[in-house]
Protein backbone atom coordinates (compact mmCIF):
# COMPACT_ATOMS: atom_id res chain seq x y z
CA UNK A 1 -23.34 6.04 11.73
CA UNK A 2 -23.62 2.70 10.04
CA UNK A 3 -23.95 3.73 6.60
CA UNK A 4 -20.57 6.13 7.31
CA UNK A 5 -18.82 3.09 8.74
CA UNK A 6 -20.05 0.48 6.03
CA UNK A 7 -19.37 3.67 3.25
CA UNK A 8 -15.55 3.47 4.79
CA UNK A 9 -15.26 0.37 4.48
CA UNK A 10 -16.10 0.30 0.83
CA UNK A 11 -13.34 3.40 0.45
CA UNK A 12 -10.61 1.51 2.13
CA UNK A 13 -11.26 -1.52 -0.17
CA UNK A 14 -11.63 0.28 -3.91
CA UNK A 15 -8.23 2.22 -2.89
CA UNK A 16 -6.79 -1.33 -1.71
CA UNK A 17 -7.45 -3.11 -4.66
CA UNK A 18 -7.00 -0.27 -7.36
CA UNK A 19 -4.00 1.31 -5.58
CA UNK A 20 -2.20 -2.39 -5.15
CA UNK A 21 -2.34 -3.34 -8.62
CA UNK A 22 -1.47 -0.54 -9.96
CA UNK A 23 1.14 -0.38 -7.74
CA UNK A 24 2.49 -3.67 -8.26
CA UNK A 25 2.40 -2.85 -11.86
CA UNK A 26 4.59 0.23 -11.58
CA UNK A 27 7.14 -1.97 -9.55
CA UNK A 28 7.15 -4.99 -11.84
CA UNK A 29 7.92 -2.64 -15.00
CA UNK A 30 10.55 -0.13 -13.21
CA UNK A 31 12.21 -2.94 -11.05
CA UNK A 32 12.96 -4.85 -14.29
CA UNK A 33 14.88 -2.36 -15.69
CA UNK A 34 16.98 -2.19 -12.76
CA UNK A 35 17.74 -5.63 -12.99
CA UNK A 36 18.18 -5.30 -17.08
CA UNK A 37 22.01 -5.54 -17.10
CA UNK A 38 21.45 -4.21 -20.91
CA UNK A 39 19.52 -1.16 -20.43
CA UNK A 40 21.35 1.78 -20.84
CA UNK A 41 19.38 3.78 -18.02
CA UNK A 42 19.53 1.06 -15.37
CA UNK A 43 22.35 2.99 -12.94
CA UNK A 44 20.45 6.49 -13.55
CA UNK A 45 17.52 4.32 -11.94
CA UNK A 46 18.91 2.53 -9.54
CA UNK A 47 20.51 5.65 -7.88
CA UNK A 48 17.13 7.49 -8.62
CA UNK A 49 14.88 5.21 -6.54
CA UNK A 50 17.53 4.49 -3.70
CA UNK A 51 18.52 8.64 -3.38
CA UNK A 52 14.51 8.57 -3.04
CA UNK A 53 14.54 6.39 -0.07
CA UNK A 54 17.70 8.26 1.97
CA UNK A 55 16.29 11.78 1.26
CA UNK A 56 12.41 12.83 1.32
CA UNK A 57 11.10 16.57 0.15
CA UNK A 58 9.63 17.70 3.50
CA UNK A 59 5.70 17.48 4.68
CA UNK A 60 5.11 21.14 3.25
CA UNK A 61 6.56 20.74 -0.37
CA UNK A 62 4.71 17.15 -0.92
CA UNK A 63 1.49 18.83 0.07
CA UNK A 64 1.71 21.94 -1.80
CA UNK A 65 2.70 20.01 -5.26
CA UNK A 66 0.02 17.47 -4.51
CA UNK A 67 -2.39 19.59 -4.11
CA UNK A 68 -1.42 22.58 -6.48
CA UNK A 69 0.21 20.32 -9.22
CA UNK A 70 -1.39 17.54 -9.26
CA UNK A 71 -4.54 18.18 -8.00
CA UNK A 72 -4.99 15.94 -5.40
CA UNK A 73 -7.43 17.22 -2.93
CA UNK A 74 -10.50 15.44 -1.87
CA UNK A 75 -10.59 12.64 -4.00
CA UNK A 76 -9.89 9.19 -4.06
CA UNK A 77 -6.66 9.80 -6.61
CA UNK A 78 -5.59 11.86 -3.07
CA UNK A 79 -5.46 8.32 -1.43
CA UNK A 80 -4.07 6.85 -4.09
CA UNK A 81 -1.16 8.04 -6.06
CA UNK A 82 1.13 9.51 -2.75
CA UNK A 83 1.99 5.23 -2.56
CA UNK A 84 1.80 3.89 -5.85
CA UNK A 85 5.75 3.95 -6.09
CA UNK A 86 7.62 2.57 -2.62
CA UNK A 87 11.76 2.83 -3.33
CA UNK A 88 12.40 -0.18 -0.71
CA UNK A 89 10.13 -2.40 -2.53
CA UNK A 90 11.68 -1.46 -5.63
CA UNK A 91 15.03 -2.71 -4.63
CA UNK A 92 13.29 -5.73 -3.35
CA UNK A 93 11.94 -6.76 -6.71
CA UNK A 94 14.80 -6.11 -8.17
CA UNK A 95 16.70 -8.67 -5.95
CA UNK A 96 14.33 -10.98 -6.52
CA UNK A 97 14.72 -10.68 -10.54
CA UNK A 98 18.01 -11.29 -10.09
CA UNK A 99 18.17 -14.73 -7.71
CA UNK A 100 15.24 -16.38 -9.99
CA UNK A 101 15.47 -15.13 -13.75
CA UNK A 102 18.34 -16.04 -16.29
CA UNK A 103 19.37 -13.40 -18.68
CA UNK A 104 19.68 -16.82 -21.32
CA UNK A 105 15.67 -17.33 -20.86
CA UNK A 106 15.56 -13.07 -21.46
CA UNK A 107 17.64 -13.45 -24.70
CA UNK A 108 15.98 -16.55 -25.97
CA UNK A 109 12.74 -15.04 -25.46
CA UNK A 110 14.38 -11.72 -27.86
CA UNK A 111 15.38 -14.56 -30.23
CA UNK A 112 11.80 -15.97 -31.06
CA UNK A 113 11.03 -12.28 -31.33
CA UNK A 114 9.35 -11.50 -28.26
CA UNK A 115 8.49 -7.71 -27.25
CA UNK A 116 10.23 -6.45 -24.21
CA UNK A 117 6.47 -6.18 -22.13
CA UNK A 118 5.70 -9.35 -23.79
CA UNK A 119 9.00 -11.07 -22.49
CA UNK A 120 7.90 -9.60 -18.95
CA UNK A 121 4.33 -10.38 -18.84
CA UNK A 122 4.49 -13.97 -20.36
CA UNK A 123 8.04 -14.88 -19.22
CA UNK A 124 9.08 -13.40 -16.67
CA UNK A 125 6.11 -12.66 -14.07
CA UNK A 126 5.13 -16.22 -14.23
CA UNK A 127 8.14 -17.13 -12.42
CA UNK A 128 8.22 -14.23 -10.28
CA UNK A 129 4.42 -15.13 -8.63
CA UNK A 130 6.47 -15.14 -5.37
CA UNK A 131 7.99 -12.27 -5.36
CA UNK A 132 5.04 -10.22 -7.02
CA UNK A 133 2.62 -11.72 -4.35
CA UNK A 134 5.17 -10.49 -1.71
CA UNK A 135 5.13 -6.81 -2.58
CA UNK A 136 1.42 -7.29 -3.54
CA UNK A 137 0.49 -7.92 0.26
CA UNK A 138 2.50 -5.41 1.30
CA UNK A 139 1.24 -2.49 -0.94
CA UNK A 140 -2.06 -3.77 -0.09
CA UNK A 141 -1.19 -3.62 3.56
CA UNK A 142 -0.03 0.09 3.21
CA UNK A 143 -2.83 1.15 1.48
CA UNK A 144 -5.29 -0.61 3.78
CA UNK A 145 -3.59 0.90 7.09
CA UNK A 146 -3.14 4.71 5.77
CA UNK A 147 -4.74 7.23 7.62
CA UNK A 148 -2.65 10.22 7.43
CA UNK A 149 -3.13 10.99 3.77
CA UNK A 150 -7.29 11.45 4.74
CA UNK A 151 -5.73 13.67 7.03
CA UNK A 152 -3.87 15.97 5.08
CA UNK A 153 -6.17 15.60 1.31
CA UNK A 154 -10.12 14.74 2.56
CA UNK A 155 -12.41 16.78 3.54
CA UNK A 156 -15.65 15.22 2.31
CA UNK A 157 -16.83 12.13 5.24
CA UNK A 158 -18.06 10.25 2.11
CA UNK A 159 -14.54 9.64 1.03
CA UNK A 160 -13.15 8.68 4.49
CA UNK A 161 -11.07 5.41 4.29
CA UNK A 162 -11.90 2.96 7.34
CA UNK A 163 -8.36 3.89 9.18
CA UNK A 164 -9.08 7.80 9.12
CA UNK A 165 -13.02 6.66 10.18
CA UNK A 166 -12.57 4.77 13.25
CA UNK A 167 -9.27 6.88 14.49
CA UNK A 168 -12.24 9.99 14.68
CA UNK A 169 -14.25 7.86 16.45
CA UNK A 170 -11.47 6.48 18.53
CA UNK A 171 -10.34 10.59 19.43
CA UNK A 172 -13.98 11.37 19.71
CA UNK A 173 -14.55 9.36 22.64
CA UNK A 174 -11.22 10.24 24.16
CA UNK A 175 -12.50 13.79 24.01
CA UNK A 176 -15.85 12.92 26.07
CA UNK A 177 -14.25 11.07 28.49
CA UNK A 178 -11.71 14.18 29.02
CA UNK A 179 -14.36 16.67 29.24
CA UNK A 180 -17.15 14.53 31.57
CA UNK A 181 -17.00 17.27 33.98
CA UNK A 182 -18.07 19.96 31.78
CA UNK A 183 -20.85 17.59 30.31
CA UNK A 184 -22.42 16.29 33.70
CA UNK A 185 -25.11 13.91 33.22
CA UNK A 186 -26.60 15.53 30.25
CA UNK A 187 -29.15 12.77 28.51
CA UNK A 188 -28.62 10.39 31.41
CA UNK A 189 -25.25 9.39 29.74
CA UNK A 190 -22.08 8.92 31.85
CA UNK A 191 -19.14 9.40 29.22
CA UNK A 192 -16.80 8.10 31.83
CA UNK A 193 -18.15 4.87 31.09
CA UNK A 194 -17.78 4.63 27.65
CA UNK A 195 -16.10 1.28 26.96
CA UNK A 196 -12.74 3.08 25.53
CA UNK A 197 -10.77 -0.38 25.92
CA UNK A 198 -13.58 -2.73 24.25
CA UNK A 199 -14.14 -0.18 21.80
CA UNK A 200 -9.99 -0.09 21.11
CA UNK A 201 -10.08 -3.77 20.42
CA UNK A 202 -13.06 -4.26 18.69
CA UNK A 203 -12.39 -1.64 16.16
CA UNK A 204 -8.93 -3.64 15.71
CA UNK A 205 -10.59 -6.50 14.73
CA UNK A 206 -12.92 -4.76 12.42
CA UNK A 207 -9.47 -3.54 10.32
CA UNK A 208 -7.54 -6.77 11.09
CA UNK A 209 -10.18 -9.15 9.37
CA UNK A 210 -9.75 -8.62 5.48
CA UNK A 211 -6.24 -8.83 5.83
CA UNK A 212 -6.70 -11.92 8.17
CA UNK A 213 -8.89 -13.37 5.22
CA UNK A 214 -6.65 -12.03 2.33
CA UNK A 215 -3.16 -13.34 3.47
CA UNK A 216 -3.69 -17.38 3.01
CA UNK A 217 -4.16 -16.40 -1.06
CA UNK A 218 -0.02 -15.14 -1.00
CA UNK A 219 0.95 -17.59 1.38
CA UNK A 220 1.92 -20.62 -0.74
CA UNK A 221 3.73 -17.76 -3.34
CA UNK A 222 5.45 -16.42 -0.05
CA UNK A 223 6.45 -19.40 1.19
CA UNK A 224 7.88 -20.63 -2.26
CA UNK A 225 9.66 -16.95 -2.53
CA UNK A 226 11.32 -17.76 0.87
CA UNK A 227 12.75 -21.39 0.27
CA UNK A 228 13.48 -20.79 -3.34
CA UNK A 229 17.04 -20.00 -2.61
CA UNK A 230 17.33 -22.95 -0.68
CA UNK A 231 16.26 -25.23 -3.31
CA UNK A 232 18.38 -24.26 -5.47
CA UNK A 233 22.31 -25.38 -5.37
């Protein structure tokens, strides 16, 4: 059982890590055309990513072009790519652009002849650190809490993310102490008293620590996102 758990553990973190920066990649690049009063797609965008975030396709659909279309069954792209794009953070980013970068720094940046990517990598992101870390910790937060995708997409245990790991063991246990009756004393073990509570919150701790230990590395960039519009007049 401790090679499963440590095995999990290892999932959630490689789908953390890849899934957040590419993630925060994705948003960086499509929420700065939204802000790009100049780009000629910039509405069809805008009302593309917010129409996504009113209206979902449905449980069923999602599944069946996941797994039919795109091939995502049992593997770790099946954890992966279902959250790479969040609408709300999207607008978010977008926002953000807007309060903290000058279209003058943009154009003077197209004057020296600066590339579009170039004017956003080198330019741009540099003085959005706050708002990228933001939406950094909170992709990485999604992707470190989700559970329900394992559900629906994994079959094979060596692929089980921490979440989907310990909620089996969590339901497991549940299940004996339902069933004690039918089990008797088989073993010399008395299910009832399984420490259900103590098990609760030490398995809560075992998912709360990496994010405990990750979130003083945004802080500062948080904290700077959150009185930047207070510094300025």
């Amino acid at each position: 059982m401790g090679d499963t758990l440590w095995r999990s553990y290892f999932n959630s973190f490689l789908i953390t890590v890849i899934g957040t920066a590419i993630s925060v990649f994705i948003c960086m690049m499509y929420s700065y055309g939204m802000f790009r009063p100049d780009y000629p797609f910039r509405k069809f965008f805008t009302f593309f990513a917010f129409f996504t975030m009113m209206f979902g396709g449905g449980l069923a659909p999602t599944v069946m072009v996941c797994r039919n279309l795109l091939g995502l069954d049992n593997n770790y792209a099946a954890l992966i790519v279902p959250l790479l794009v969040n609408p709300f953070l999207l607008i978010v980013m977008r926002t953000f652009y807007k309060t903290s970068i000058s279209m003058s720094l943009i154009e003077s940046a197209h004057l020296d002849g600066s590339s579009e990517f170039n004017t956003l990598i080198k330019i741009v992101a540099p003085i959005a650190k706050p708002g990228i870390a933001t939406i950094a910790l909170l992709f990485a937060l999604a992707f470190w809490n989700e559970w329900f995708l394992a559900l629906l997409y994994i079959k094979n245990r060596d692929l089980y993310p921490l979440q989907f790991l310990l909620m089996q063991m969590q339901r497991s246990i549940e299940t004996f102490r339902r069933n004690v009756h039918m089990m008797g004393g088989a073993g010399g073990i008395n299910f009832s008293d399984l420490p259900s509570e103590g098990l609760r919150m030490a398995l809560c701790a075992f998912i709360v620590v990496p994010i405990a230990c990750a979130y003083p590395f945004f802080q500062r960039y948080i904290i700077a996102g959150l009185t930047m519009g207070a510094l300025k007049e």
